[in-house]
Protein backbone atom coordinates (compact mmCIF):
# COMPACT_ATOMS: atom_id res chain seq x y z
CA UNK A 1 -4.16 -19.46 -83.78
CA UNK A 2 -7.68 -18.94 -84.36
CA UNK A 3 -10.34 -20.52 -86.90
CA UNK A 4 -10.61 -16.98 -88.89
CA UNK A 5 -8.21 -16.43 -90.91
CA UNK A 6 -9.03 -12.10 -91.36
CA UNK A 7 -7.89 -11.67 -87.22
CA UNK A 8 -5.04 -14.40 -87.83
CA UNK A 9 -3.80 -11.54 -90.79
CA UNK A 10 -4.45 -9.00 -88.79
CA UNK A 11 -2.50 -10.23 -85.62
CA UNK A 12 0.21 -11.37 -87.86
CA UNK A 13 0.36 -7.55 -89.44
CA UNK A 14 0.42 -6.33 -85.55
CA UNK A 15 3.17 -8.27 -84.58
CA UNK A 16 5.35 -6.75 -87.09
CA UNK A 17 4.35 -3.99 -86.43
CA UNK A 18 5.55 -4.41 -82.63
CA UNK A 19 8.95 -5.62 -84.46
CA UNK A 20 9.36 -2.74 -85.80
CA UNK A 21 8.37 -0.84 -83.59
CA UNK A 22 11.39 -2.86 -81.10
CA UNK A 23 14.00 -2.27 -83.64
CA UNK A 24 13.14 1.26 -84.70
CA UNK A 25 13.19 2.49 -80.31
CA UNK A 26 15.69 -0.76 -79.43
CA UNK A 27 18.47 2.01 -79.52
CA UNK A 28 17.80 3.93 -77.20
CA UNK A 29 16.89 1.17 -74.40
CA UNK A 30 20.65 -0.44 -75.09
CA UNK A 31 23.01 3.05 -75.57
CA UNK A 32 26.18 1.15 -75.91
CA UNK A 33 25.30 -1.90 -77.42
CA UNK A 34 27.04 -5.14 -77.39
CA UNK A 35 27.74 -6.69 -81.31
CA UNK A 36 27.48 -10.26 -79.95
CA UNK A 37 24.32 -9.98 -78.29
CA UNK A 38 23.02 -7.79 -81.12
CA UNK A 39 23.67 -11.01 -83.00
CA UNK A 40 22.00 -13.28 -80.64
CA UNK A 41 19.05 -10.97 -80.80
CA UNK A 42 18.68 -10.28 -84.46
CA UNK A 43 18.76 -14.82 -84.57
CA UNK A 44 16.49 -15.05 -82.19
CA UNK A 45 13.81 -12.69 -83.52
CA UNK A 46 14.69 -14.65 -86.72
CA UNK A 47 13.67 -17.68 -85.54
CA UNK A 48 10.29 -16.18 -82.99
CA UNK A 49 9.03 -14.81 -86.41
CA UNK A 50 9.20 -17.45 -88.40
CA UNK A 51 7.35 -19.48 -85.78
CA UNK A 52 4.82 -17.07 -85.08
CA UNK A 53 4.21 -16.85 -89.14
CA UNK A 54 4.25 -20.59 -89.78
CA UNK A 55 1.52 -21.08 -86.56
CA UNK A 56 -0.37 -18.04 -88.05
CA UNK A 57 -0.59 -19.40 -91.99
CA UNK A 58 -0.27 -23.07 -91.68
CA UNK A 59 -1.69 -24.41 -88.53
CA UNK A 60 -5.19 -24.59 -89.16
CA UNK A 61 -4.88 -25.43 -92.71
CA UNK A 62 -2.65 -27.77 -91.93
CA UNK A 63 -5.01 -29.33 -89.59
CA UNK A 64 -8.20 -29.23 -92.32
CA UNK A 65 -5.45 -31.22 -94.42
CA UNK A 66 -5.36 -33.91 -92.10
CA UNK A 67 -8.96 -34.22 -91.31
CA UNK A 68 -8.98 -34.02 -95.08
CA UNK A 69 -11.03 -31.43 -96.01
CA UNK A 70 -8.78 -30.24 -98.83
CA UNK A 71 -10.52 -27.39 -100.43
CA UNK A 72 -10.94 -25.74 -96.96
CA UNK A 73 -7.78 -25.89 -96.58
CA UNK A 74 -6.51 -24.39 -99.32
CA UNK A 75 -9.36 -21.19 -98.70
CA UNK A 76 -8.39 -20.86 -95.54
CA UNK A 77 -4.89 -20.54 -95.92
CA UNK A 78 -5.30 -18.25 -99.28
CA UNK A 79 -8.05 -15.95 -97.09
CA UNK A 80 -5.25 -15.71 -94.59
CA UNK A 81 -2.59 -14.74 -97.26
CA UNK A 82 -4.72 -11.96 -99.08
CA UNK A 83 -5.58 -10.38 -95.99
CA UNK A 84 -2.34 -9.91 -94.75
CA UNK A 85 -1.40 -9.20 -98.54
CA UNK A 86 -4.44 -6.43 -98.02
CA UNK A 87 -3.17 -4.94 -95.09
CA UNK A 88 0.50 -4.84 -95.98
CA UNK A 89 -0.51 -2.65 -99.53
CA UNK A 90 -2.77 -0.50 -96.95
CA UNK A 91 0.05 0.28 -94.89
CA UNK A 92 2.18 1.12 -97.79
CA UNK A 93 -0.27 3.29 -99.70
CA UNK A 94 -1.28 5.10 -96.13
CA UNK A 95 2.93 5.58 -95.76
CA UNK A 96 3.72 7.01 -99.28
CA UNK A 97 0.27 9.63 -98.69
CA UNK A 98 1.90 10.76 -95.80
């Protein structure tokens, strides 16, 4: 991902929201749908998020570890966490107001 951890957040909070966005219209793209491949689908979004969290969060500070700059590191990854942390109690406080 990138070296600022604010627009790593913030993609990280759009591709959720694209997730959900999938699930919530998925229905009506696949009528009569097929509980195996629902299955296969659910698994494989599974494992696509985890990977696209883990490269979000812990690539660059993962990298700063090994060139050891420790205490970068450890900003970097908590910026990255309380922005997304920010965003997700925006979206939440913007969905109970309306």
């Amino acid at each position: 991902m990138t070296k600022q951890p604010y627009l790593n957040a913030a993609l990280v909070f759009l591709f959720i929201i694209l997730v959900v966005l999938l699930m919530q219209f998925g229905g009506s793209l696949f009528p009569d749908p097929n509980e195996i491949l629902i299955g296969i689908g659910m698994l494989s979004l599974l494992v696509l998020s985890v990977a696209v969290m883990g490269v979000s969060f812990f690539y660059q500070p993962t990298i700063l570890i090994v060139e050891r700059k420790y205490v970068e590191a450890g900003g970097f990854l908590l910026r990255s966490l309380a922005a997304f942390a920010g965003a997700m109690i925006a979206a939440f406080v913007l969905a109970a107001v309306f």
